[in-house]
N, C-alpha and C. Protein backbone atom coordinates (compact mmCIF):
# COMPACT_ATOMS: atom_id res chain seq x y z
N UNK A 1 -22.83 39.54 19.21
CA UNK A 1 -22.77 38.52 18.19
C UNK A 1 -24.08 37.72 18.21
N UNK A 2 -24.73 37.53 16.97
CA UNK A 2 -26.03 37.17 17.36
C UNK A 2 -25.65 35.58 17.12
N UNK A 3 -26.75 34.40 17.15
CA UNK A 3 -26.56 32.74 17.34
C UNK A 3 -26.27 31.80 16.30
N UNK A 4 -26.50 33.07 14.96
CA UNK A 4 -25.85 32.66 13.41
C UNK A 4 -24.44 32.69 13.44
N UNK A 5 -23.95 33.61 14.06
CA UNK A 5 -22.31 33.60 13.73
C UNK A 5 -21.70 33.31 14.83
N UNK A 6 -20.45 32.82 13.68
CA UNK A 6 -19.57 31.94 14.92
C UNK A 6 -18.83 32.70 14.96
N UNK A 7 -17.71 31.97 16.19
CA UNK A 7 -16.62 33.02 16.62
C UNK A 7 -15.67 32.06 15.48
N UNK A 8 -14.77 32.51 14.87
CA UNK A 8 -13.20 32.71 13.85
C UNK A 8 -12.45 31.53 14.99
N UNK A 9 -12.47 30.13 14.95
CA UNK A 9 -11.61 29.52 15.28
C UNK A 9 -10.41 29.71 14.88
N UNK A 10 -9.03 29.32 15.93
CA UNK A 10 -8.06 30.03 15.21
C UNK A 10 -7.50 28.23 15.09
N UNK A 11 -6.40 28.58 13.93
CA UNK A 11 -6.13 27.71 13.36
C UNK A 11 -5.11 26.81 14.14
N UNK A 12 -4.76 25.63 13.84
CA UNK A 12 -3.76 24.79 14.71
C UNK A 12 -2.55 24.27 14.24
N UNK A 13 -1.37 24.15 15.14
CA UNK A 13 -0.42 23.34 14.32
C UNK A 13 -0.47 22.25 14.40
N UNK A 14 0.42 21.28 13.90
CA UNK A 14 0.55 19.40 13.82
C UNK A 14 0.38 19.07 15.89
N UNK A 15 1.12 19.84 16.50
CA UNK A 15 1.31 19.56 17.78
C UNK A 15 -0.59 19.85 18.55
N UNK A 16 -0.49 20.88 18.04
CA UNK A 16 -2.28 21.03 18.66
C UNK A 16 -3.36 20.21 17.86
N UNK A 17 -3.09 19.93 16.28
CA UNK A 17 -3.90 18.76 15.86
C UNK A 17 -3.66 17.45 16.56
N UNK A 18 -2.58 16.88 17.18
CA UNK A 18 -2.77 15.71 17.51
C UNK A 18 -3.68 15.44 18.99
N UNK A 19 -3.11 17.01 19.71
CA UNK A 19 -3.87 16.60 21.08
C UNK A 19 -5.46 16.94 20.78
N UNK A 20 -6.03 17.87 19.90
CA UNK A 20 -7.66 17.84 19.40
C UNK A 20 -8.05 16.27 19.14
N UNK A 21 -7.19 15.62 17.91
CA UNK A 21 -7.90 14.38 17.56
C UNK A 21 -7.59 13.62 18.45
N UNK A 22 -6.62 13.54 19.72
CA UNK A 22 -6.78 12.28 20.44
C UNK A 22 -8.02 12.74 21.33
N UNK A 23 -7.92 14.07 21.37
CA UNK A 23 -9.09 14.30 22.66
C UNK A 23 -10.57 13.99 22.00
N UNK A 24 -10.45 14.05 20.83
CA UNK A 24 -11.80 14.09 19.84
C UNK A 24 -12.48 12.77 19.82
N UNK A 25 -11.09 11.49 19.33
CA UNK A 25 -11.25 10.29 19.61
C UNK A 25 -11.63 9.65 20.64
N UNK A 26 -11.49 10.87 21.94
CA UNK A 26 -11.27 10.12 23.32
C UNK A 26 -13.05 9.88 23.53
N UNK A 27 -13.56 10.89 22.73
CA UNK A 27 -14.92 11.30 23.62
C UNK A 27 -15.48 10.34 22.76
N UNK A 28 -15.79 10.16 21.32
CA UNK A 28 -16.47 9.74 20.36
C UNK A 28 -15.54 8.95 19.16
N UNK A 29 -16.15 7.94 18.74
CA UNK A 29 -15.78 7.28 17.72
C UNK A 29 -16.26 7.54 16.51
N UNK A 30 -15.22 8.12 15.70
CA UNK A 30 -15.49 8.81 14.13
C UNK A 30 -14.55 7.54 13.12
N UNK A 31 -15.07 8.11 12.02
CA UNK A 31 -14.54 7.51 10.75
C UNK A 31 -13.47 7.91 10.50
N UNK A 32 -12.87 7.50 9.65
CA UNK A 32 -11.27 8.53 9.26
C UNK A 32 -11.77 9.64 8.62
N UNK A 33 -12.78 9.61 7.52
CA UNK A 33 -13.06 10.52 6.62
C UNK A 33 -13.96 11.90 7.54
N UNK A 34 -14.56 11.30 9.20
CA UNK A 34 -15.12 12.41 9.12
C UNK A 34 -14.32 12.96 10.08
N UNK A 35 -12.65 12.29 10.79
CA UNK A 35 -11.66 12.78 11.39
C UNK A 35 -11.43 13.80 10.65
N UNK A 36 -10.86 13.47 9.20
CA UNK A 36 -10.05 14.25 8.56
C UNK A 36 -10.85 15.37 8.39
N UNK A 37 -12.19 15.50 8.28
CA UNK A 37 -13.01 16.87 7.94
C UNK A 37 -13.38 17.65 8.95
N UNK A 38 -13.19 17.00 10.23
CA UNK A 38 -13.18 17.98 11.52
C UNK A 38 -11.49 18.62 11.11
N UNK A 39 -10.50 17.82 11.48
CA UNK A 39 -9.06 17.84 11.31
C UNK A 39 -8.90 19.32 10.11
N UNK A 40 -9.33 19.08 8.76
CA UNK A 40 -9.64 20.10 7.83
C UNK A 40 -9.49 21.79 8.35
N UNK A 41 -10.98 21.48 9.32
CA UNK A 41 -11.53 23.02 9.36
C UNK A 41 -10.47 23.66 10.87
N UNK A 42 -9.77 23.06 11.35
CA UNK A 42 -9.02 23.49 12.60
C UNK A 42 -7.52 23.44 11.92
N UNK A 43 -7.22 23.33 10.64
CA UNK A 43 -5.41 22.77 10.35
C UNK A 43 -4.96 24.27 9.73
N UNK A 44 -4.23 24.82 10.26
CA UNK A 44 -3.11 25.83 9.55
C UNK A 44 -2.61 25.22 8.67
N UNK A 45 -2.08 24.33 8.24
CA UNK A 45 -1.68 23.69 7.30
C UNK A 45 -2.31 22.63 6.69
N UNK A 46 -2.91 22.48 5.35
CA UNK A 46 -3.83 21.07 4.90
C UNK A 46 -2.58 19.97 5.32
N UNK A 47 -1.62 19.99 4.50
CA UNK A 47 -0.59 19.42 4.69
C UNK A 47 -0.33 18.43 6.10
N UNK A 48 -0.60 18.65 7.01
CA UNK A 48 -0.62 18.68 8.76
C UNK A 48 -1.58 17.31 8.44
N UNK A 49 -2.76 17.35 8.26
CA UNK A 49 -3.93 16.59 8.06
C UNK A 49 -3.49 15.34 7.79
N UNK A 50 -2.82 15.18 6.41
CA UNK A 50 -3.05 13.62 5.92
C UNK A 50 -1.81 13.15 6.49
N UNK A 51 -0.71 13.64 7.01
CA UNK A 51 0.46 13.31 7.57
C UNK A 51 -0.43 12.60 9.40
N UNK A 52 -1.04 13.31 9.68
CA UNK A 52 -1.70 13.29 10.74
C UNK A 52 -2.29 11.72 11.05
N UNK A 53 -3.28 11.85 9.78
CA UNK A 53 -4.51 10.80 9.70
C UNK A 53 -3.48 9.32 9.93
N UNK A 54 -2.10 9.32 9.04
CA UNK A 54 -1.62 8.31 8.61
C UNK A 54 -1.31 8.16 9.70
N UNK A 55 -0.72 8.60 10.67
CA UNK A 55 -0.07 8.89 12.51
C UNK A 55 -1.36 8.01 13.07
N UNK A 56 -2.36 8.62 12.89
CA UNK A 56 -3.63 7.59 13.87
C UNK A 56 -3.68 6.56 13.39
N UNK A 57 -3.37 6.09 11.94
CA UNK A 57 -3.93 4.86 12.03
C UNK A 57 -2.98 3.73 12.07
N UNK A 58 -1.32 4.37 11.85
CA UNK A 58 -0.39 3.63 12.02
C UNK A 58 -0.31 3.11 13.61
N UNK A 59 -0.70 4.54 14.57
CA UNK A 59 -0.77 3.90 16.22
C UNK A 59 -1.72 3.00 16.42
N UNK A 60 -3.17 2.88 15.95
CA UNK A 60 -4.01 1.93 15.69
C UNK A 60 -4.95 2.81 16.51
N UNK A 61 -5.26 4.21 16.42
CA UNK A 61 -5.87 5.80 17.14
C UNK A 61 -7.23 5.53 16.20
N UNK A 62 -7.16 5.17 15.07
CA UNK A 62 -8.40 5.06 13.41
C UNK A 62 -8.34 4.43 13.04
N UNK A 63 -9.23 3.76 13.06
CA UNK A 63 -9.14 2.73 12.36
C UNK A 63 -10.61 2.29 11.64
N UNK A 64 -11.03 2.49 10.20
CA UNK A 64 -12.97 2.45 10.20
C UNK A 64 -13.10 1.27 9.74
N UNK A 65 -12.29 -0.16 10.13
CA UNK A 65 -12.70 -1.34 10.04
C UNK A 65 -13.11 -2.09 11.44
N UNK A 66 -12.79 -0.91 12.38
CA UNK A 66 -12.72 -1.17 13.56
C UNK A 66 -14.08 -0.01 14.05
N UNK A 67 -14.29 1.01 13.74
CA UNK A 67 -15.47 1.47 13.90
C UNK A 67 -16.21 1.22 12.94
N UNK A 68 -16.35 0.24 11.84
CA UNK A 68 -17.60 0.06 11.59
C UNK A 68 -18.52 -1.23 12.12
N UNK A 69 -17.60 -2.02 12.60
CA UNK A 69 -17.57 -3.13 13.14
C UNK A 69 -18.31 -2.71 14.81
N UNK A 70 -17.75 -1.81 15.46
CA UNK A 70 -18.52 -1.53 16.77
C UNK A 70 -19.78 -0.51 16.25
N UNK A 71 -19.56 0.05 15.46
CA UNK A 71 -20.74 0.77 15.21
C UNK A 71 -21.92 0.14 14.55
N UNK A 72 -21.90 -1.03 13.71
CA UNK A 72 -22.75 -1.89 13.21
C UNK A 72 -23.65 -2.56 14.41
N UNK A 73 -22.52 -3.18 15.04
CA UNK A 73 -23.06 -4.09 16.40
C UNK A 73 -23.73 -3.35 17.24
N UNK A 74 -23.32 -1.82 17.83
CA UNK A 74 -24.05 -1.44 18.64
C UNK A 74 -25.58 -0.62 18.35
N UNK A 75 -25.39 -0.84 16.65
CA UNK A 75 -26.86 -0.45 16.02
C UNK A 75 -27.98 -0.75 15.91
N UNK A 76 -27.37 -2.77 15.92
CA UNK A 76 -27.69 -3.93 16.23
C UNK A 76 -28.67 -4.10 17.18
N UNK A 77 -27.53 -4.29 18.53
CA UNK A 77 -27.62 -4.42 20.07
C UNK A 77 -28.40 -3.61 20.57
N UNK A 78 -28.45 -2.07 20.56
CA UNK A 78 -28.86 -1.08 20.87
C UNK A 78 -30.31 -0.56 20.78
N UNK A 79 -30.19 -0.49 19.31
CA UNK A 79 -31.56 0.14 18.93
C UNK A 79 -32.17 -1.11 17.74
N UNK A 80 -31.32 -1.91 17.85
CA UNK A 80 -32.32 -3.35 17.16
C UNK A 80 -32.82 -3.11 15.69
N UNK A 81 -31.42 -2.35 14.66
CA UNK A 81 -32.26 -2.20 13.73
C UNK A 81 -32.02 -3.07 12.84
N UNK A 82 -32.45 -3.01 11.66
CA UNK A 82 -32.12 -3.98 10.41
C UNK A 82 -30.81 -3.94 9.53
N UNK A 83 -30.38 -4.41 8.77
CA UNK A 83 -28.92 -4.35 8.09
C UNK A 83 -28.83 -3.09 7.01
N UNK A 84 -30.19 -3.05 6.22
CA UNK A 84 -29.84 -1.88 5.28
C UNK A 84 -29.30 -0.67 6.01
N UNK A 85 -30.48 -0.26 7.04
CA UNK A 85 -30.42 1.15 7.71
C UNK A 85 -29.03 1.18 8.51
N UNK A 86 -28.38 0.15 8.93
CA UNK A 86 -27.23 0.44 9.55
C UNK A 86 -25.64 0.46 8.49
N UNK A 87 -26.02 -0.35 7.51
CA UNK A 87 -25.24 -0.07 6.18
C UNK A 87 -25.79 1.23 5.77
N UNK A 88 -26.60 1.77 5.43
CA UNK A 88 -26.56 3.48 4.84
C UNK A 88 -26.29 4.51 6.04
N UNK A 89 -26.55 4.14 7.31
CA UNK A 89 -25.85 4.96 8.55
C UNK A 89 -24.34 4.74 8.54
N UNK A 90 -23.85 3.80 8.12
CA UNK A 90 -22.31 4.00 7.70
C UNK A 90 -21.93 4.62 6.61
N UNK A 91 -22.65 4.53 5.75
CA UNK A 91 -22.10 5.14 3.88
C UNK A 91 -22.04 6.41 4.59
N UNK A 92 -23.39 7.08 5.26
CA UNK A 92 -23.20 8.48 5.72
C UNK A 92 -22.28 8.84 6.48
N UNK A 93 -21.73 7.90 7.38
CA UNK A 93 -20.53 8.24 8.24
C UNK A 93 -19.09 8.49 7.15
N UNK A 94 -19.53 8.52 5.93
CA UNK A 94 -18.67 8.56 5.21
C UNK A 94 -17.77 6.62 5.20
N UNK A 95 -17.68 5.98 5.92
CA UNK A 95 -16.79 4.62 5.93
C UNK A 95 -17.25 4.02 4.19
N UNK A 96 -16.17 3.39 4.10
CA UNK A 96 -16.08 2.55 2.31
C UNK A 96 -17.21 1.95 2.46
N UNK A 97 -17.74 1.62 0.78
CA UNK A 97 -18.48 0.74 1.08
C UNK A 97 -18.32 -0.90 1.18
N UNK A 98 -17.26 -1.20 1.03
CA UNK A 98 -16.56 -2.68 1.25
C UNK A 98 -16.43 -2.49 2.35
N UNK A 99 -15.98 -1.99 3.06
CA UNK A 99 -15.33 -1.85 4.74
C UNK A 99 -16.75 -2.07 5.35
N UNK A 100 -17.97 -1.23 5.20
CA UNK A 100 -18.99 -1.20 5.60
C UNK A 100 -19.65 -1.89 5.27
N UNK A 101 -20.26 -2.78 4.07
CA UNK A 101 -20.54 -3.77 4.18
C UNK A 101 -19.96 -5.43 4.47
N UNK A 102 -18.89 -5.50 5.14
CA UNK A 102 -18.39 -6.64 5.50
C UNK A 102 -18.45 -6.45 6.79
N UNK A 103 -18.70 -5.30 7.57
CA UNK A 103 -18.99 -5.45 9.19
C UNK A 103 -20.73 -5.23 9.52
N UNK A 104 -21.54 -5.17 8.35
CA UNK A 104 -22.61 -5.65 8.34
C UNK A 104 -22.72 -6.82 8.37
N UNK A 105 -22.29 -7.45 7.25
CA UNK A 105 -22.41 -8.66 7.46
C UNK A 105 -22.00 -9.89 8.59
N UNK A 106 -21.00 -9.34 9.12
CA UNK A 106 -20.19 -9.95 10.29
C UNK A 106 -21.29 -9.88 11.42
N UNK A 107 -21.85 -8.70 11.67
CA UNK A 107 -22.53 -7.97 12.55
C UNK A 107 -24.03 -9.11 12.77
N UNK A 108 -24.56 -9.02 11.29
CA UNK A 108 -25.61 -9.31 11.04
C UNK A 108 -25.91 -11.35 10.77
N UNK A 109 -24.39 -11.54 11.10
CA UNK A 109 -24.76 -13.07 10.54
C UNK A 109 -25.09 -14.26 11.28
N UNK A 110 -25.16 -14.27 12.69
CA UNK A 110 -25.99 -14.90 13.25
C UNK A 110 -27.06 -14.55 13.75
N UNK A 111 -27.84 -13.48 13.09
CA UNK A 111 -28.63 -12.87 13.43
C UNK A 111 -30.17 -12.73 12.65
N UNK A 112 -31.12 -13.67 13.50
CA UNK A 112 -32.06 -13.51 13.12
C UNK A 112 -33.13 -12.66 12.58
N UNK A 113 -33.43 -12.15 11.38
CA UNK A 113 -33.71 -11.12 11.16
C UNK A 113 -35.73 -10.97 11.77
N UNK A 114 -36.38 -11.53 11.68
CA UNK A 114 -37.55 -12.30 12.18
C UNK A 114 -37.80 -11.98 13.70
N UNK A 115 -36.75 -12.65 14.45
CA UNK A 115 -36.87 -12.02 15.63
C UNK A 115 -36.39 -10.61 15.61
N UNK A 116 -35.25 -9.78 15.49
CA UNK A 116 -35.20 -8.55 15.33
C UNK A 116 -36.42 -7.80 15.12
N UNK A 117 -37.13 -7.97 14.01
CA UNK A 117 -38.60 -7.10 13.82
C UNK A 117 -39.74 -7.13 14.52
N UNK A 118 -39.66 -8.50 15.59
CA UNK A 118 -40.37 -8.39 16.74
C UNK A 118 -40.25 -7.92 17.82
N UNK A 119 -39.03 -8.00 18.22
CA UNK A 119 -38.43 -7.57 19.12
C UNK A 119 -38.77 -5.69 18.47
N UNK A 120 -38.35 -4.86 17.64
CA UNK A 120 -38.69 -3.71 17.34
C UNK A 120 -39.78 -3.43 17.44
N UNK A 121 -41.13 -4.50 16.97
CA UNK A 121 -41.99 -4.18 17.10
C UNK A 121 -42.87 -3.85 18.43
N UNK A 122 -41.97 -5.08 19.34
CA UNK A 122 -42.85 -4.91 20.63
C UNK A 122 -41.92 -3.47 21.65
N UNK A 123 -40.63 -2.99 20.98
CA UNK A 123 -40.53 -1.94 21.81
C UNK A 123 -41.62 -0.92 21.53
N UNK A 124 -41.28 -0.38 20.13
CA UNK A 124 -41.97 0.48 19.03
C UNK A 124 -43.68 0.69 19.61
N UNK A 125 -44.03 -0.44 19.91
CA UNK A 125 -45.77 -0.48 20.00
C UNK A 125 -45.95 -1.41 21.94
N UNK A 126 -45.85 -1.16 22.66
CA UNK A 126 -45.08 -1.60 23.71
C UNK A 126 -46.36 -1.37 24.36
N UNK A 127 -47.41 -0.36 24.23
CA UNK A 127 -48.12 0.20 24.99
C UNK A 127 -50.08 0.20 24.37
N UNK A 128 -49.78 -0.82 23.07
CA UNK A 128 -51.01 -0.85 22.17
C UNK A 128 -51.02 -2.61 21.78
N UNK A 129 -51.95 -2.70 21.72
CA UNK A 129 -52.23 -4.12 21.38
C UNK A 129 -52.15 -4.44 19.81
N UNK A 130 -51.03 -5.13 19.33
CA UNK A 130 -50.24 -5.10 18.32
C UNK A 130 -51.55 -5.31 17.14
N UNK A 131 -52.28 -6.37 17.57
CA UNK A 131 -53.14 -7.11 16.37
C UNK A 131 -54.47 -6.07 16.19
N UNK A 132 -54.71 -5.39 17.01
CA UNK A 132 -55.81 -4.43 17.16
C UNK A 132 -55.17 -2.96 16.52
N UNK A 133 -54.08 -2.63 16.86
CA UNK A 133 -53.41 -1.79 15.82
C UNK A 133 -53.71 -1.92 14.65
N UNK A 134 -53.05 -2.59 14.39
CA UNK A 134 -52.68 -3.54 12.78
C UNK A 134 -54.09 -3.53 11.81
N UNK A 135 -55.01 -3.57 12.79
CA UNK A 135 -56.37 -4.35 11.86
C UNK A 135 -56.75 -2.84 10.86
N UNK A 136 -56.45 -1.41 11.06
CA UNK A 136 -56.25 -0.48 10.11
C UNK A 136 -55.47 -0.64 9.63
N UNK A 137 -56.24 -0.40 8.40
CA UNK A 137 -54.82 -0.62 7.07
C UNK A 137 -53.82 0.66 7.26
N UNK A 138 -54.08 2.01 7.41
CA UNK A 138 -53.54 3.23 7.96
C UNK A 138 -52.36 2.58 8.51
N UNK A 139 -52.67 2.24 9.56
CA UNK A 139 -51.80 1.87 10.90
C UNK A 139 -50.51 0.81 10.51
N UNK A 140 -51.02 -0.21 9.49
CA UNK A 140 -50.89 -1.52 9.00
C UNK A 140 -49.16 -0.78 8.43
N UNK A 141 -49.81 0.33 7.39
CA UNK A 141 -49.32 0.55 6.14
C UNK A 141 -47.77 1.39 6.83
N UNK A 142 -48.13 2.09 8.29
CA UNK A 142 -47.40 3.22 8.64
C UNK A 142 -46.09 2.00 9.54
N UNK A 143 -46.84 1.12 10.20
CA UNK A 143 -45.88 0.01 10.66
C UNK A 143 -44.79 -0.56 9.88
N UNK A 144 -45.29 -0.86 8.18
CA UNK A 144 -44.95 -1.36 7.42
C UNK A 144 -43.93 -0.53 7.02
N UNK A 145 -44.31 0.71 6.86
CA UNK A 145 -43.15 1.41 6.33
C UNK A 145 -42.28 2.16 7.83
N UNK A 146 -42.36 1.76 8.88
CA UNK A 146 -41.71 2.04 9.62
C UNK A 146 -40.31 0.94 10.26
N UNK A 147 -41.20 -0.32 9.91
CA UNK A 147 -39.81 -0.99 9.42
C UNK A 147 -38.50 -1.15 8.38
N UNK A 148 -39.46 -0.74 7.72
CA UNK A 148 -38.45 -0.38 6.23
C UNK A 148 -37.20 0.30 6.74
N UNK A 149 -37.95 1.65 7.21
CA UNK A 149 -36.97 2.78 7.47
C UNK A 149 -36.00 2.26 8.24
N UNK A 150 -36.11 1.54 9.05
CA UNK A 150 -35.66 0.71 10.11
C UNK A 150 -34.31 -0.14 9.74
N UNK A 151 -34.73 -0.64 8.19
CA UNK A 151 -33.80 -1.42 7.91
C UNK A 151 -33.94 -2.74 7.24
N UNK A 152 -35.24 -3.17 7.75
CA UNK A 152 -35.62 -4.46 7.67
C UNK A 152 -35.96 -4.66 6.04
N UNK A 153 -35.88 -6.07 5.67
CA UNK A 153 -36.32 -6.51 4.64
C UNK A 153 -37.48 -6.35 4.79
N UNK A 154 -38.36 -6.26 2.94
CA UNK A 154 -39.45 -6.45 3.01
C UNK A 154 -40.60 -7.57 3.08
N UNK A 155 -39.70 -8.72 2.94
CA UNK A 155 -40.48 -9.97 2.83
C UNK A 155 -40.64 -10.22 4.39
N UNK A 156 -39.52 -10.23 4.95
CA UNK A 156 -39.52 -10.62 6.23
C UNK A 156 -40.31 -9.85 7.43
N UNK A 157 -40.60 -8.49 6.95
CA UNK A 157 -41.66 -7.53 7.61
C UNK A 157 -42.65 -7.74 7.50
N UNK A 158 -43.39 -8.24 5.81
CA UNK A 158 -44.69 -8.65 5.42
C UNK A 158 -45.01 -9.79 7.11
N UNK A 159 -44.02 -10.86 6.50
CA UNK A 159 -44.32 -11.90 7.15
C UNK A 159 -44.57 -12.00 8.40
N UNK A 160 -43.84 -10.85 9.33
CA UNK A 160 -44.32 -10.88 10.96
C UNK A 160 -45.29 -9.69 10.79
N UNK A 161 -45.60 -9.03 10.16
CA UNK A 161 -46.75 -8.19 10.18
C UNK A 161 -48.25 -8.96 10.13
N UNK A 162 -47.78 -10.04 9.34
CA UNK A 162 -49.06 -10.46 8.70
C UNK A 162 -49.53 -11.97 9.73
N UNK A 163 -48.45 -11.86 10.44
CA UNK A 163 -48.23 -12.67 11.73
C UNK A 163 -49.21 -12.45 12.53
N UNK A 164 -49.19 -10.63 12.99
CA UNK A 164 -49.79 -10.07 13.98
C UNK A 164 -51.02 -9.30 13.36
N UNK A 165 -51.39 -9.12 12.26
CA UNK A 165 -52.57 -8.25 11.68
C UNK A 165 -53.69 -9.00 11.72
N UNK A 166 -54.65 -8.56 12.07
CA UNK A 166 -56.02 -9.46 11.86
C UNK A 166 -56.32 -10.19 10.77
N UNK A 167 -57.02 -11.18 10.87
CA UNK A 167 -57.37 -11.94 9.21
C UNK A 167 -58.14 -10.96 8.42
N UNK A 168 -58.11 -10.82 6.82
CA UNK A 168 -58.67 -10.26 6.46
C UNK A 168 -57.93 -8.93 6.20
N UNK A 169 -57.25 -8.67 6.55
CA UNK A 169 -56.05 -7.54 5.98
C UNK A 169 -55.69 -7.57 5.44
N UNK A 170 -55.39 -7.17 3.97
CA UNK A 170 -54.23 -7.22 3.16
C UNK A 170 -52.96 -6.86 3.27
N UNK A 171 -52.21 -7.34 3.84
CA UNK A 171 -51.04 -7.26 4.24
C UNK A 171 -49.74 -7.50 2.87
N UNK A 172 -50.75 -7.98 1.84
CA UNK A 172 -49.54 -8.90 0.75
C UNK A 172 -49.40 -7.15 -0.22
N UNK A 173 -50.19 -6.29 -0.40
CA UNK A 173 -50.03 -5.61 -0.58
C UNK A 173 -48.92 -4.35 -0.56
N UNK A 174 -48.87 -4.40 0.69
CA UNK A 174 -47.55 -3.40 1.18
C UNK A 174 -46.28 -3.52 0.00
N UNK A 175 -46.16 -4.71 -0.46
CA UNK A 175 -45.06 -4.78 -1.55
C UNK A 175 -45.30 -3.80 -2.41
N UNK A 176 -46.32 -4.04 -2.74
CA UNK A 176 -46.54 -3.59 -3.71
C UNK A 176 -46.47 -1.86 -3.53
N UNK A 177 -46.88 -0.82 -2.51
CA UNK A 177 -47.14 0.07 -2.44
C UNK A 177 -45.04 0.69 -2.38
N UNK A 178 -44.66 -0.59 -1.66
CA UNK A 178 -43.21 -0.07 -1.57
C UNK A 178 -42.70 0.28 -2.79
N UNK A 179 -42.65 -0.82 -3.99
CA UNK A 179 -42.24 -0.75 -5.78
C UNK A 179 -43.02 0.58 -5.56
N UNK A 180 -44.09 0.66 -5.37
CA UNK A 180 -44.85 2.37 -5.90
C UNK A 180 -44.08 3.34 -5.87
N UNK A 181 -43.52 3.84 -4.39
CA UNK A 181 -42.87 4.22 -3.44
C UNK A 181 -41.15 5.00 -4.23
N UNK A 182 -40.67 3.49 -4.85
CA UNK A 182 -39.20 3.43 -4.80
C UNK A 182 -39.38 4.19 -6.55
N UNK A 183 -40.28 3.95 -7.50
CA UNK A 183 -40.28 4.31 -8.46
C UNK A 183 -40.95 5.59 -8.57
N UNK A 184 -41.10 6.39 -7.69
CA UNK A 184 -41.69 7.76 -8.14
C UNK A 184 -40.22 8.88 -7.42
């Protein structure tokens, strides 16, 4: 069998779906929607599935107001990113977008966004002298849009960028290249 093909999982009943998704749950925290699409490809019966899903979340097993809420925070905490990028890392987890944006916001509301991008910045560049970086516009421009990706607003990136960039940089610019950016 060569590394393209898989082996023919065999299919499961309600009794072997529940011990997969508790064991599934046990290891990792999923969404309901991307429970149910693991749940999907292993169910002898579709049927099995949504009877299933309703079982986890009635025991309180699923719950994605409850993983978006730890998953926001530890996106946060963790890897220090900004609110957009951890709101579209949830849309992709499949979670609502009401559900997901109200544990952003929860997540995100005593939370300085200013310090966050410094704090990223000085992991991110940890090993280069931030303002001597910066003084290429190259460098300037790749920072700039490396916060973005990140998450961060753009005003608030200008502003600690332009914090740390040498005088004489155009830093007010970057807006502008972003509108470029978003409209092509």
């Amino acid at each position: 069998m060569s590394g393209l093909q898989r082996k023919a999982q065999r299919k499961m009943n309600d009794t072997e779906l529940w011990q997969y998704a508790l064991k599934t749950l046990g290891g990792r925290a999923l969404s309901a929607a991307e429970m149910q699409s693991r749940l999907r490809q292993r169910a002898a019966e579709g049927a099995d599935v949504d009877a299933l899903i309703r079982r986890l979340k009635e025991r309180g097993v699923l719950s994605d107001e409850r993983f978006a809420e730890q998953f926001a925070a530890a996106r946060r905490d963790n890897q220090g990113l900004g609110r957009q990028r951890v709101l579209r890392d949830l849309r992709q987890r499949r979670v609502s977008g009401r559900i997901a944006e109200q544990a952003v916001r929860d997540a995100y509301e005593d939370t300085d966004e200013t310090e966050l991008i410094e704090q990223f910045l000085a992991r991110k560049y940890r090993n280069t002298p931030l303002s001597k970086h910066l003084s290429d516009p190259a460098n300037l421009a790749a920072a700039y849009r490396r916060l973005r990706y990140a998450g961060f607003s753009a005003g608030n990136s200008i502003r600690v960028l332009k914090k740390h960039a040498a005088s004489g940089v155009d830093v007010e610019s970057l807006a502008e290249t972003d509108e470029t950016d978003r409209e092509a």
